[in-house]
PDB file of N, CA and C in Angstrom:
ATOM      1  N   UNK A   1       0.838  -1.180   0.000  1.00  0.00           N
ATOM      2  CA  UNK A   1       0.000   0.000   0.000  1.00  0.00           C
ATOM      3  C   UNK A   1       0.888   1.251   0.000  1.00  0.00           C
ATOM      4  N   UNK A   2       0.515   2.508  -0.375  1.00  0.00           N
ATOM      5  CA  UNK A   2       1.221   3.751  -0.299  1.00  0.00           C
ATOM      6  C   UNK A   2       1.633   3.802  -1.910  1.00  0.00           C
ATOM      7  N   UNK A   3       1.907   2.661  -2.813  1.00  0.00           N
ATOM      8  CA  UNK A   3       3.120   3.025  -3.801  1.00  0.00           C
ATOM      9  C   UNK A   3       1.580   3.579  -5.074  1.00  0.00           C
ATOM     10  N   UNK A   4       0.315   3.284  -4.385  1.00  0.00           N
ATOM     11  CA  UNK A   4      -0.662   4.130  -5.308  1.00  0.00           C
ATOM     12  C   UNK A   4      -1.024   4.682  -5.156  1.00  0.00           C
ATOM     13  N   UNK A   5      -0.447   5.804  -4.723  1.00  0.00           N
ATOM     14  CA  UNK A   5      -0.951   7.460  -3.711  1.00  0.00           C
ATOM     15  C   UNK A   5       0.103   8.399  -4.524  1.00  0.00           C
ATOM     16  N   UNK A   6      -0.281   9.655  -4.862  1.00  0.00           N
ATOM     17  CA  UNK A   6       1.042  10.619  -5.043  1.00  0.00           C
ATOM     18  C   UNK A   6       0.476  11.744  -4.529  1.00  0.00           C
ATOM     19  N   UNK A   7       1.297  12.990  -4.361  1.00  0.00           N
ATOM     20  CA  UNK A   7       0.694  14.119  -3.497  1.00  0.00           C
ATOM     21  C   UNK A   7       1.293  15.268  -5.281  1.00  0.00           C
ATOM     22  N   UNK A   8      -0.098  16.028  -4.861  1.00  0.00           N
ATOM     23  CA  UNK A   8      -0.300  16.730  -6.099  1.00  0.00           C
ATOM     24  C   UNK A   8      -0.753  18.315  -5.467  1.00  0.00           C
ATOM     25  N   UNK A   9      -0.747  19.266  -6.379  1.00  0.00           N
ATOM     26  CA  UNK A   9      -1.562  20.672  -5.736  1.00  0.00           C
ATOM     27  C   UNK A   9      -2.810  20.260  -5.445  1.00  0.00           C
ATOM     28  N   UNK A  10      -3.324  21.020  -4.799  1.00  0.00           N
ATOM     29  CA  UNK A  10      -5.108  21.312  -4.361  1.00  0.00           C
ATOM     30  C   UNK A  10      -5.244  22.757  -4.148  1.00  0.00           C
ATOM     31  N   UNK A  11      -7.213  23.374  -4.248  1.00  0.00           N
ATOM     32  CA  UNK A  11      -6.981  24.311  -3.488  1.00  0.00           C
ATOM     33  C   UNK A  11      -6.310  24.843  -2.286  1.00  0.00           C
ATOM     34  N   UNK A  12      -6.259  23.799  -1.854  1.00  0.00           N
ATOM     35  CA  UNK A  12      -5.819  24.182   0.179  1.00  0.00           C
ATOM     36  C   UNK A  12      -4.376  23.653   0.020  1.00  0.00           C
ATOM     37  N   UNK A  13      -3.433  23.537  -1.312  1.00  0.00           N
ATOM     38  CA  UNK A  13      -1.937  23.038  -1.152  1.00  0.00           C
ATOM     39  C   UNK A  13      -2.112  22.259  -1.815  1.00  0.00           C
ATOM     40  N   UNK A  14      -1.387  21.356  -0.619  1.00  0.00           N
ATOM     41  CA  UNK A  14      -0.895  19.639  -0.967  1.00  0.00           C
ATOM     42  C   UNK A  14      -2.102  18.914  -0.801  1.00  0.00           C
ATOM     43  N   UNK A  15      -1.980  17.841  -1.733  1.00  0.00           N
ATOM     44  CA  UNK A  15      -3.572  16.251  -1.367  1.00  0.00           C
ATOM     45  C   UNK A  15      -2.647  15.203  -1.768  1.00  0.00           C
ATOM     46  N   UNK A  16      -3.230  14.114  -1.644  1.00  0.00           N
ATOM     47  CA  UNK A  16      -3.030  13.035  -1.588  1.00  0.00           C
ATOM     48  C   UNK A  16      -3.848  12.391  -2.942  1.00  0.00           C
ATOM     49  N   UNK A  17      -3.549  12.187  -3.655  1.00  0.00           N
ATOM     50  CA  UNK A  17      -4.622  11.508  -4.926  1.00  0.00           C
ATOM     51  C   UNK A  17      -3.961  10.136  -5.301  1.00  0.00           C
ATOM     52  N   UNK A  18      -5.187   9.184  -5.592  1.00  0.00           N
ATOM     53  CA  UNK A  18      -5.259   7.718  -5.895  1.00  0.00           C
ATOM     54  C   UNK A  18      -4.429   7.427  -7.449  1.00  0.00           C
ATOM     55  N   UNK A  19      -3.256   6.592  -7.774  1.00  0.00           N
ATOM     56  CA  UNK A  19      -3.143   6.279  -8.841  1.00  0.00           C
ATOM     57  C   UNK A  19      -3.955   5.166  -9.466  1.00  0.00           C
ATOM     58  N   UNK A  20      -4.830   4.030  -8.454  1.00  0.00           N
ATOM     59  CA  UNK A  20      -5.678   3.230  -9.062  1.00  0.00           C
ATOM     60  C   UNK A  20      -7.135   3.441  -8.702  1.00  0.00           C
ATOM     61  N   UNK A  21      -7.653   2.357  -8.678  1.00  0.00           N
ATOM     62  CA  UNK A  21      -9.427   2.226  -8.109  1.00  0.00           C
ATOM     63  C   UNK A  21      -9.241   1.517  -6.845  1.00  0.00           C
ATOM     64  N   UNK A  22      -9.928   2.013  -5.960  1.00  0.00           N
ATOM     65  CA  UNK A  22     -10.464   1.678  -4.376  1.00  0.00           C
ATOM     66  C   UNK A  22     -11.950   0.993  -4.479  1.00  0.00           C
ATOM     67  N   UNK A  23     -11.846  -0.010  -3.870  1.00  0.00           N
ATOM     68  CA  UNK A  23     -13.544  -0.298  -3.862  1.00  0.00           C
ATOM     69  C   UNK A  23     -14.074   0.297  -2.261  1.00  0.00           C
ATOM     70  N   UNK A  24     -14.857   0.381  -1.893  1.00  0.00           N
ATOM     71  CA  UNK A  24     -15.416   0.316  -0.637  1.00  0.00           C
ATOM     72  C   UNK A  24     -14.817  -0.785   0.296  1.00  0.00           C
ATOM     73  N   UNK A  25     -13.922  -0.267   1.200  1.00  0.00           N
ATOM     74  CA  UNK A  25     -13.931  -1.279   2.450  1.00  0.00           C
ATOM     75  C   UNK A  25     -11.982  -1.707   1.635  1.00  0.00           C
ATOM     76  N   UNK A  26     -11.581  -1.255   0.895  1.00  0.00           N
ATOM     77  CA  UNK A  26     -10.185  -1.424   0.677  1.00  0.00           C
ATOM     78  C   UNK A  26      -9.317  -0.878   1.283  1.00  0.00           C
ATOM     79  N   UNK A  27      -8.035  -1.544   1.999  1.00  0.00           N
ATOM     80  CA  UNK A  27      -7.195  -0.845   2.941  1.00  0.00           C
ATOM     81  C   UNK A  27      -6.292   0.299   1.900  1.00  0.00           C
ATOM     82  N   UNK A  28      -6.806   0.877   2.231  1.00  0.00           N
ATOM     83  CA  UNK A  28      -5.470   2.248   1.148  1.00  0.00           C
ATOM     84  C   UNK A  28      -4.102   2.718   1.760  1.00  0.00           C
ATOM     85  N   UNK A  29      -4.219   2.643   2.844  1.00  0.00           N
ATOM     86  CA  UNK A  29      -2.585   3.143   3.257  1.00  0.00           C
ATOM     87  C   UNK A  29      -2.866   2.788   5.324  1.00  0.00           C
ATOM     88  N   UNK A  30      -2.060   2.349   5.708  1.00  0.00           N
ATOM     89  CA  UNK A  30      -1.961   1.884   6.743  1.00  0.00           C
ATOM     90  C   UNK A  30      -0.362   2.575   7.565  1.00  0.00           C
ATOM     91  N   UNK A  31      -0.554   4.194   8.270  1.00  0.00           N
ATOM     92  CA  UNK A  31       0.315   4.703   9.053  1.00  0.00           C
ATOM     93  C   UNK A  31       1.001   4.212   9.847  1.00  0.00           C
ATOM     94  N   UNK A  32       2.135   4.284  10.261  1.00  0.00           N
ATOM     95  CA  UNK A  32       2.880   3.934  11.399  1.00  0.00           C
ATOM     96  C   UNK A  32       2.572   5.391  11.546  1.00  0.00           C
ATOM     97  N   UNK A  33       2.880   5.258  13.359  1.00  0.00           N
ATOM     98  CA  UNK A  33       2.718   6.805  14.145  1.00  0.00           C
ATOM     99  C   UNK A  33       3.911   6.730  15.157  1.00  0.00           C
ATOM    100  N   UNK A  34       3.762   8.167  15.465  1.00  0.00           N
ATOM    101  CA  UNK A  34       4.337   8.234  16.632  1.00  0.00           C
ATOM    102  C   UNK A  34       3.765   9.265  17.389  1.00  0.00           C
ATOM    103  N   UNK A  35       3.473   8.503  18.554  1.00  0.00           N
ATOM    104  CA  UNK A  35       2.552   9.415  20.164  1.00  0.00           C
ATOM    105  C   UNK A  35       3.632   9.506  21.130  1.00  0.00           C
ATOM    106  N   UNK A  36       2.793  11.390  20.912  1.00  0.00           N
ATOM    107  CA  UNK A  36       3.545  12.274  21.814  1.00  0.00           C
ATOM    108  C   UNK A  36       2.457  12.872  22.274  1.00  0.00           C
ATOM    109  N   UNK A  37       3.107  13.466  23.925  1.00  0.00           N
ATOM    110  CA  UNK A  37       1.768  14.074  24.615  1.00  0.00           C
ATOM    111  C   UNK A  37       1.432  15.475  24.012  1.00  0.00           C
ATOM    112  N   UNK A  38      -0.082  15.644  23.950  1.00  0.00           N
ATOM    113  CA  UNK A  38      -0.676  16.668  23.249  1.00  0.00           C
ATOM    114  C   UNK A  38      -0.109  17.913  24.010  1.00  0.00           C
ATOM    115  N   UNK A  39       0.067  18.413  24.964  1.00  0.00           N
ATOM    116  CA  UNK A  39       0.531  19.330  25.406  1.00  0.00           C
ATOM    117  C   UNK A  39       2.018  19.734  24.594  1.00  0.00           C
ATOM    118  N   UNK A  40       2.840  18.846  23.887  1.00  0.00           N
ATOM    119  CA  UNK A  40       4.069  19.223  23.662  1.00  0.00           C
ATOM    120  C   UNK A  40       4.119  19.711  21.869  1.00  0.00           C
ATOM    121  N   UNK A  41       2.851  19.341  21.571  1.00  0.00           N
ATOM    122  CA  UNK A  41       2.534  19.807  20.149  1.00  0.00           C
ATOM    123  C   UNK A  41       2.187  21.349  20.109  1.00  0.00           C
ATOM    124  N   UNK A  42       2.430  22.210  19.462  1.00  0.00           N
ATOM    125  CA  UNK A  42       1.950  23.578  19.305  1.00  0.00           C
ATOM    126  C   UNK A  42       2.482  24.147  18.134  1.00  0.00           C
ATOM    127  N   UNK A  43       2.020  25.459  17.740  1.00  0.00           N
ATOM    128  CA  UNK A  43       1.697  26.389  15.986  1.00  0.00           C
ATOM    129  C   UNK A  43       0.900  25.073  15.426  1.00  0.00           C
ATOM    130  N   UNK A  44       1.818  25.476  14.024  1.00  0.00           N
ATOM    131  CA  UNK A  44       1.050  24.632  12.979  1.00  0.00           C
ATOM    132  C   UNK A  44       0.929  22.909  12.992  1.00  0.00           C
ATOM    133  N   UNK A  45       2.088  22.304  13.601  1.00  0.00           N
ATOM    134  CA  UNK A  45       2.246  21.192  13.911  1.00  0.00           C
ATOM    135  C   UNK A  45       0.851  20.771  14.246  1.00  0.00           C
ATOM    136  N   UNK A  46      -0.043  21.411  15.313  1.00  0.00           N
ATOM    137  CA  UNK A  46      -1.516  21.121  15.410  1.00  0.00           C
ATOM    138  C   UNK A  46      -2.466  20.783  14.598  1.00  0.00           C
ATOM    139  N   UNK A  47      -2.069  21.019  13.413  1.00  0.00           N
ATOM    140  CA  UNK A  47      -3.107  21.049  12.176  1.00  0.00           C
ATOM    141  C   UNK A  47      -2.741  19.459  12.106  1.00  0.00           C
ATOM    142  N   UNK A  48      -1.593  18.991  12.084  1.00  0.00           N
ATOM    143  CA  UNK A  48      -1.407  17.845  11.257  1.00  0.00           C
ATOM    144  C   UNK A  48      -1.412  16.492  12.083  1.00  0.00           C
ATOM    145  N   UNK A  49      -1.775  17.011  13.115  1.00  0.00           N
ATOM    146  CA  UNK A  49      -1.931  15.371  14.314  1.00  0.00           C
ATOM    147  C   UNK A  49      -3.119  14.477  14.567  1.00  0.00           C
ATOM    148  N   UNK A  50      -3.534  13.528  14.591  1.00  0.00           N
ATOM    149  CA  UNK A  50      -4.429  12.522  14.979  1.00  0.00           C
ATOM    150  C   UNK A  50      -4.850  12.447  16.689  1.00  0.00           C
ATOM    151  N   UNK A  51      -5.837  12.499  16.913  1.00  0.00           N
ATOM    152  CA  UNK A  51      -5.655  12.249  18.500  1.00  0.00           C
ATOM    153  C   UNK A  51      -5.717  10.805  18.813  1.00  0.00           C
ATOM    154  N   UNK A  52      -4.781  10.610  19.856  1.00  0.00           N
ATOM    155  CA  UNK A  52      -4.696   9.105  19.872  1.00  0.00           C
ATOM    156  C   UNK A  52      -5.697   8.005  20.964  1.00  0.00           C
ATOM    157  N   UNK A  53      -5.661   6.973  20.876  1.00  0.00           N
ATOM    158  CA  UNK A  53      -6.583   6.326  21.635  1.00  0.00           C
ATOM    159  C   UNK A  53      -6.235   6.389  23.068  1.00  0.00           C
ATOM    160  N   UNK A  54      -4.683   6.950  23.481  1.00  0.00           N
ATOM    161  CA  UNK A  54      -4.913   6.985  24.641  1.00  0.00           C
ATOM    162  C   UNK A  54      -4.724   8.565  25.123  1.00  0.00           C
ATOM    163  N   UNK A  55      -5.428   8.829  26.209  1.00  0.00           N
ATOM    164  CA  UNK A  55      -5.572  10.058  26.817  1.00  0.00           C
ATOM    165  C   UNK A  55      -4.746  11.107  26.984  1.00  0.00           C
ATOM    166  N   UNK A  56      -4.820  11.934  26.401  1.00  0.00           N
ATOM    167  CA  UNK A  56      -3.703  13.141  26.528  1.00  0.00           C
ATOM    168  C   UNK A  56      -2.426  12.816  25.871  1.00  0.00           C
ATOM    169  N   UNK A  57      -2.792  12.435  24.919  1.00  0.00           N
ATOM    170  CA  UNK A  57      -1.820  12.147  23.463  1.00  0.00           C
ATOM    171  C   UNK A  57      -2.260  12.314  22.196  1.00  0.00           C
ATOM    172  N   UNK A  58      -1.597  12.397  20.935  1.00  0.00           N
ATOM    173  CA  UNK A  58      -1.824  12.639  20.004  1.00  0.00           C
ATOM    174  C   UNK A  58      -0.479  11.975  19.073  1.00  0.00           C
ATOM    175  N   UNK A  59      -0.789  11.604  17.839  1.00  0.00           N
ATOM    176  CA  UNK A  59      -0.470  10.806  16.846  1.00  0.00           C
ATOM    177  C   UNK A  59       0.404  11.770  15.787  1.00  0.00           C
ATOM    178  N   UNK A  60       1.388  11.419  15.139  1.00  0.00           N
ATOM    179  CA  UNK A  60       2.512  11.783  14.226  1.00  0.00           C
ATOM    180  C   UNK A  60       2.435  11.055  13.547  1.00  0.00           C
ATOM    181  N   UNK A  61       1.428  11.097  11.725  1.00  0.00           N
ATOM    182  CA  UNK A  61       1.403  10.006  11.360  1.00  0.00           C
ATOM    183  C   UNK A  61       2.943   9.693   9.857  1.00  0.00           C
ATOM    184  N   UNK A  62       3.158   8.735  10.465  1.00  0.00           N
ATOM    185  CA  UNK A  62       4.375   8.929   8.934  1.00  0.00           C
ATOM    186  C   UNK A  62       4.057   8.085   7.958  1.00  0.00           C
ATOM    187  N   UNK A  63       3.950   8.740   6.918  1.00  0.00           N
ATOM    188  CA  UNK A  63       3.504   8.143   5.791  1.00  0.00           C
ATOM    189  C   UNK A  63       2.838   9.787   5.007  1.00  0.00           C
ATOM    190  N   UNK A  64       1.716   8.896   4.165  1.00  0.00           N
ATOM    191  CA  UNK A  64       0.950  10.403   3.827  1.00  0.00           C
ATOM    192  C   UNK A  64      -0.215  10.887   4.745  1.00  0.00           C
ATOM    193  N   UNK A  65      -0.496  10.208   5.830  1.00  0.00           N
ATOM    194  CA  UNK A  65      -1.861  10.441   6.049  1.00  0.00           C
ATOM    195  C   UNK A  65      -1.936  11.822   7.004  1.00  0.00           C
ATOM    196  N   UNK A  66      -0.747  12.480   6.998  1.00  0.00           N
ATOM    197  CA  UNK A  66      -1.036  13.682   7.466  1.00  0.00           C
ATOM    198  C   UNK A  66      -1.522  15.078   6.432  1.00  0.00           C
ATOM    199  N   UNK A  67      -1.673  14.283   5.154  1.00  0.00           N
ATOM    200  CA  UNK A  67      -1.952  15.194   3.897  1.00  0.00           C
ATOM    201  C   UNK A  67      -3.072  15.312   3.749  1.00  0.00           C
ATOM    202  N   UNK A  68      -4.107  14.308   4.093  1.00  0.00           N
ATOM    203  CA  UNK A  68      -5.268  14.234   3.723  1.00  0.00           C
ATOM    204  C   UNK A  68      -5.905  15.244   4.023  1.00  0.00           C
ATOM    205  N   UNK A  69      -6.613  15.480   2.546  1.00  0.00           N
ATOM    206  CA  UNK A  69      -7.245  17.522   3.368  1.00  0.00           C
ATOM    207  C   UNK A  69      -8.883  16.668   3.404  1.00  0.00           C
ATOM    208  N   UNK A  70      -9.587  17.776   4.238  1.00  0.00           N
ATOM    209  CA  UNK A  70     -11.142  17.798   4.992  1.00  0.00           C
ATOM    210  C   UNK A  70     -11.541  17.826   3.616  1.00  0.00           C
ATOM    211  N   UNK A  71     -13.059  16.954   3.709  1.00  0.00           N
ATOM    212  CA  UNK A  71     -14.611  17.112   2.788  1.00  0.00           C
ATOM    213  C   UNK A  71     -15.533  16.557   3.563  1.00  0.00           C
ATOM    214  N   UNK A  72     -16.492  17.406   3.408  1.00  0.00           N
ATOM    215  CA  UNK A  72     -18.048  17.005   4.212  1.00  0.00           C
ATOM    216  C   UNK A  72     -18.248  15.898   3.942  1.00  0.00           C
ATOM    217  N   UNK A  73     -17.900  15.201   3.132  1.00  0.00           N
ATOM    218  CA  UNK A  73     -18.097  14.078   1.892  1.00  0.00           C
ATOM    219  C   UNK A  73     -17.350  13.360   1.302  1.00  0.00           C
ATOM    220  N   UNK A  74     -16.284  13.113   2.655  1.00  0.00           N
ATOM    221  CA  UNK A  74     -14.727  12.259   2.731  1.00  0.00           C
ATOM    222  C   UNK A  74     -15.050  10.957   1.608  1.00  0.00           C
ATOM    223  N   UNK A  75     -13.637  10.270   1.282  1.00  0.00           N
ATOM    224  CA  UNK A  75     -13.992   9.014   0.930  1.00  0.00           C
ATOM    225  C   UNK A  75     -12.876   7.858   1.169  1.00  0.00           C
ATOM    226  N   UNK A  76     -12.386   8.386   2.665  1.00  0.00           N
ATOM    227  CA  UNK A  76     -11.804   7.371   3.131  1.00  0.00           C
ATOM    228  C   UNK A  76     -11.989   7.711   5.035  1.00  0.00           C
ATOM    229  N   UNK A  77     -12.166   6.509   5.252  1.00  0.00           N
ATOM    230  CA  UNK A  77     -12.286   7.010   6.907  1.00  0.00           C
ATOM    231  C   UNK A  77     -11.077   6.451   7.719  1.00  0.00           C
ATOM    232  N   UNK A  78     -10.747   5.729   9.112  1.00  0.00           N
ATOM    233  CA  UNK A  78      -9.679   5.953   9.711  1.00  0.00           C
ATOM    234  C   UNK A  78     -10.091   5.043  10.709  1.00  0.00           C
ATOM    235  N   UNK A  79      -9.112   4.178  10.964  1.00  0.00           N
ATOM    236  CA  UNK A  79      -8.956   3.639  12.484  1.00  0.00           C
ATOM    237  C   UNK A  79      -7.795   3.264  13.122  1.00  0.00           C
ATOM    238  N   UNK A  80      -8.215   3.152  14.300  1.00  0.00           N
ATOM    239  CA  UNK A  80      -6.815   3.427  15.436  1.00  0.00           C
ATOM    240  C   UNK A  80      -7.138   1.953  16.228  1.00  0.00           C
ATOM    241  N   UNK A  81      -6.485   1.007  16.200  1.00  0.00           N
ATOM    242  CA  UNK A  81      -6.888   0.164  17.072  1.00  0.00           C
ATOM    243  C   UNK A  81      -6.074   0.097  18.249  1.00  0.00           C
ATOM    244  N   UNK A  82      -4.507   0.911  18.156  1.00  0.00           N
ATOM    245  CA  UNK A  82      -3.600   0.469  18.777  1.00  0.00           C
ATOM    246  C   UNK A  82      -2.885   2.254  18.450  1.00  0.00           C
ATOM    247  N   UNK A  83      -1.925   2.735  19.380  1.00  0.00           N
ATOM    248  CA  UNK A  83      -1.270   4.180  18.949  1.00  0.00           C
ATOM    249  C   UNK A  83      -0.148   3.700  17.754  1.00  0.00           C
ATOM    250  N   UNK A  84      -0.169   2.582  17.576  1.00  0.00           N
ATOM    251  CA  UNK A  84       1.239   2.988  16.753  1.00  0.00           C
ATOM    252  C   UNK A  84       0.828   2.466  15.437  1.00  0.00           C
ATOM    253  N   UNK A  85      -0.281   2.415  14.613  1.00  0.00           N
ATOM    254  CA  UNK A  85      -0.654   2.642  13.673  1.00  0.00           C
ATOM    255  C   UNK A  85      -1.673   3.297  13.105  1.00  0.00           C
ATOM    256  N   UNK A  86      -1.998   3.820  12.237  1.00  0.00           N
ATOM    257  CA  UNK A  86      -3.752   4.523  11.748  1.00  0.00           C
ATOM    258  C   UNK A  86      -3.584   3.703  10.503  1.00  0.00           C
ATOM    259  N   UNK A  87      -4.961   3.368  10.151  1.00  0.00           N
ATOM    260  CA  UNK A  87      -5.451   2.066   8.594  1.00  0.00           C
ATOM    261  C   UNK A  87      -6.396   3.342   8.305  1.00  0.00           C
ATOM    262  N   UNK A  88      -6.398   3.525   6.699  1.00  0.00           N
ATOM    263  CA  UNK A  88      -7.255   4.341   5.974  1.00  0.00           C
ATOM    264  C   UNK A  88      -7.851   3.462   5.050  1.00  0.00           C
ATOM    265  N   UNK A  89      -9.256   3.285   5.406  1.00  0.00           N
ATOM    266  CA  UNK A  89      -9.902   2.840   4.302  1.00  0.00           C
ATOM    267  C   UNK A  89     -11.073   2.977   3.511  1.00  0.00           C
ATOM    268  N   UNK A  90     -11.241   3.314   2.220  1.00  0.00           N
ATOM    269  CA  UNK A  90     -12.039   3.637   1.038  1.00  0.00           C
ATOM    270  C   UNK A  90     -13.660   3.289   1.358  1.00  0.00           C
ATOM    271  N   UNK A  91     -14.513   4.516   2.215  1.00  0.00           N
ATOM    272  CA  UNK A  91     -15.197   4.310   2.065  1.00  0.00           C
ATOM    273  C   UNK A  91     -16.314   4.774   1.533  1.00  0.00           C
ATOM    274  N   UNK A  92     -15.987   4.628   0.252  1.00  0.00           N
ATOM    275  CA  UNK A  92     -16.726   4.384  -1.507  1.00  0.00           C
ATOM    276  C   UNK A  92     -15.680   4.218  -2.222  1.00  0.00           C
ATOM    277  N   UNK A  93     -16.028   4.381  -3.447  1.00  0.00           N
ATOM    278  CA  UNK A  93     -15.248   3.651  -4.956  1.00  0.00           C
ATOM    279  C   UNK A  93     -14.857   4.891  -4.846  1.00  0.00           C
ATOM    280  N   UNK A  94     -13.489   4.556  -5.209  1.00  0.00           N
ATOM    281  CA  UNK A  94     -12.221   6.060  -5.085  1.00  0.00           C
ATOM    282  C   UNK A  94     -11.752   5.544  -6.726  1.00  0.00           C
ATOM    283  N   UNK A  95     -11.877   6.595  -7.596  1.00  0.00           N
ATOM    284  CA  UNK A  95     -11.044   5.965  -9.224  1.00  0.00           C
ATOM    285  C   UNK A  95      -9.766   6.695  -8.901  1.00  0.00           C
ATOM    286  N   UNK A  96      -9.118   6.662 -10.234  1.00  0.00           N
ATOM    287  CA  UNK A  96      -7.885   6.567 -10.271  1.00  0.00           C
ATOM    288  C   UNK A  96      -7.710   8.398 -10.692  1.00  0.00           C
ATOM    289  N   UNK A  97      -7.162   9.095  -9.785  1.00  0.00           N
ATOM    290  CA  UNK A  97      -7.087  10.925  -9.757  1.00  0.00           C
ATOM    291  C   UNK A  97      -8.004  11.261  -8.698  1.00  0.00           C
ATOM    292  N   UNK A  98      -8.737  10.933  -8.211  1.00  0.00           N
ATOM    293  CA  UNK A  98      -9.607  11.345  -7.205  1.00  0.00           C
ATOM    294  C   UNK A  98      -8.753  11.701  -6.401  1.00  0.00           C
ATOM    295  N   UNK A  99      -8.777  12.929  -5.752  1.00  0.00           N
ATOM    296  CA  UNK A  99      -7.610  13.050  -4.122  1.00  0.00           C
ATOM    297  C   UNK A  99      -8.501  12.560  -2.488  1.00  0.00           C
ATOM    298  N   UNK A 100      -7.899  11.993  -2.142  1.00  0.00           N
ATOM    299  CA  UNK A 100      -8.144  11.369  -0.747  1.00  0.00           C
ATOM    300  C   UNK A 100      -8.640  12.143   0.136  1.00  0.00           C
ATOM    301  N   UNK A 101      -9.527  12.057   0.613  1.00  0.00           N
ATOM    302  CA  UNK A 101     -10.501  13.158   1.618  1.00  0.00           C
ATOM    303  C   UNK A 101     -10.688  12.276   2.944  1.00  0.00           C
ATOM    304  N   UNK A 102     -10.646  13.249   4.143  1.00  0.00           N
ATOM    305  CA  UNK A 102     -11.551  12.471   5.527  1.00  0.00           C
ATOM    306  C   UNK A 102     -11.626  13.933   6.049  1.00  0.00           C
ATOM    307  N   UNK A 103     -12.690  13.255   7.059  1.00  0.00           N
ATOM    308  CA  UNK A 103     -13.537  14.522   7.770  1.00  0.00           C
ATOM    309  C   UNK A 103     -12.942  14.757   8.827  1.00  0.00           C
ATOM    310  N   UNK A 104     -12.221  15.996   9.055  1.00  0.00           N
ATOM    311  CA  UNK A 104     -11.651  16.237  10.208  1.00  0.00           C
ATOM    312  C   UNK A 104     -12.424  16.494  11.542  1.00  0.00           C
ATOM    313  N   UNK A 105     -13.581  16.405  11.479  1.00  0.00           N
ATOM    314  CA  UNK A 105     -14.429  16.805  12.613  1.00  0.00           C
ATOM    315  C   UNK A 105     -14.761  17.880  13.129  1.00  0.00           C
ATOM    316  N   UNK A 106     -15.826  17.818  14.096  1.00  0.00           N
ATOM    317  CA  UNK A 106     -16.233  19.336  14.025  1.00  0.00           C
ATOM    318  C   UNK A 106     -15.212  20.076  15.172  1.00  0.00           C
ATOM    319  N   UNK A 107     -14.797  18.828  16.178  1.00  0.00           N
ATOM    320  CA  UNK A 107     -13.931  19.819  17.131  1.00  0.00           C
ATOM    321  C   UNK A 107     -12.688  20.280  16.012  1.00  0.00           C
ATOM    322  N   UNK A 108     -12.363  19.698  15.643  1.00  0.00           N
ATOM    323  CA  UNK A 108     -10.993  20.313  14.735  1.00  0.00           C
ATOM    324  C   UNK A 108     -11.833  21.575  14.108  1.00  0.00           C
ATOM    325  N   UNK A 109     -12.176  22.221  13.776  1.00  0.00           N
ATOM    326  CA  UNK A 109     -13.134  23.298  13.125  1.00  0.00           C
ATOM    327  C   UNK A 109     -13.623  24.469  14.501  1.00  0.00           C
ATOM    328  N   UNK A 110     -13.763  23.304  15.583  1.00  0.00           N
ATOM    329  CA  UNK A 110     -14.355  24.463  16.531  1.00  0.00           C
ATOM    330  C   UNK A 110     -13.121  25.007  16.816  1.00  0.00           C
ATOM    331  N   UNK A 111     -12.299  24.376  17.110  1.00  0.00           N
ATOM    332  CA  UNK A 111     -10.724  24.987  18.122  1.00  0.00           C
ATOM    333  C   UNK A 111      -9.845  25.644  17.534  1.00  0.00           C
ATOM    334  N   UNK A 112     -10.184  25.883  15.981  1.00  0.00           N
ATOM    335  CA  UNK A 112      -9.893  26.755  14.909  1.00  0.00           C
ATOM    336  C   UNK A 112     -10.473  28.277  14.755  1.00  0.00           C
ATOM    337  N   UNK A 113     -11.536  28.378  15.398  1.00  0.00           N
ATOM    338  CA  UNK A 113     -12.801  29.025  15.179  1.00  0.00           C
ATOM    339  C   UNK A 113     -12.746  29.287  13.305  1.00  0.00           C
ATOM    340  N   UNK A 114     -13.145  28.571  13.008  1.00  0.00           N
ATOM    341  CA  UNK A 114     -13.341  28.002  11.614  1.00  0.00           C
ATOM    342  C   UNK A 114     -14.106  27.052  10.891  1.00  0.00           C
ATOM    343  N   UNK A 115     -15.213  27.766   9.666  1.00  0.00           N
ATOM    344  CA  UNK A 115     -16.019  26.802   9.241  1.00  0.00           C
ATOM    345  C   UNK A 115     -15.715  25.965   8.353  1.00  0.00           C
ATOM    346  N   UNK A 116     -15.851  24.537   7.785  1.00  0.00           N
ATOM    347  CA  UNK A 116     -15.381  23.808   7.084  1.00  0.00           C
ATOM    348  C   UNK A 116     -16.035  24.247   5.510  1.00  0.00           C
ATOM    349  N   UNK A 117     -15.236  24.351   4.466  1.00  0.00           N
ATOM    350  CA  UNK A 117     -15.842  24.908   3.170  1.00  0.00           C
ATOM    351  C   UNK A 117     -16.160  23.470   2.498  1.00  0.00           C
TER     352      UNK A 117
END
């Protein structure tokens, strides 16, 4: 996984876009992380962290999945079963140029004071 991903412009920068087809429920890229306590993160670094499953930590994901920009209308979602990985997977048919979307949530938006476009 990863070697069918490339990072391209977007409005908002950098994205992440598919070189093949995703079906629904396909693993697309599977992060290694690294958790550090949320207190030691600050500026922009904030934008780009995961919060992690355990309390008063937060996630460094290496790979691409810190690229993935926000849509109301993501088409890949995210799970954490454990801190030291995040699994992204396609949920709908992703073709081949589509750029990789997940929903950052609304607290990420509130603590911004910022609406999601």
């Amino acid at each position: 996984m990863g070697w069918d991903l490339i990072v391209g412009q977007t409005r908002h920068g950098r994205g992440v876009f598919a070189t093949r087809r995703y079906e629904t429920g396909d693993e697309v890229e599977t992060c290694p992380t690294l958790q550090v306590p949320e207190d030691e993160i600050t500026g922009l670094l904030s934008d780009y962290v995961f919060k992690s499953v355990d309390d008063d930590q937060v996630l460094v994901l290496l790979g691409y999945g810190s690229l993935y920009n926000h849509s109301s209308k993501p088409n890949l979602e995210y799970v954490q079963d454990d801190p030291q990985t995040v699994t992204f997977l396609a949920s709908r048919t992703i073709e081949p140029g589509d750029e990789l979307t997940i929903d950052y949530g609304e607290e990420w938006w509130e603590l911004r004071d910022l609406q999601p476009d």
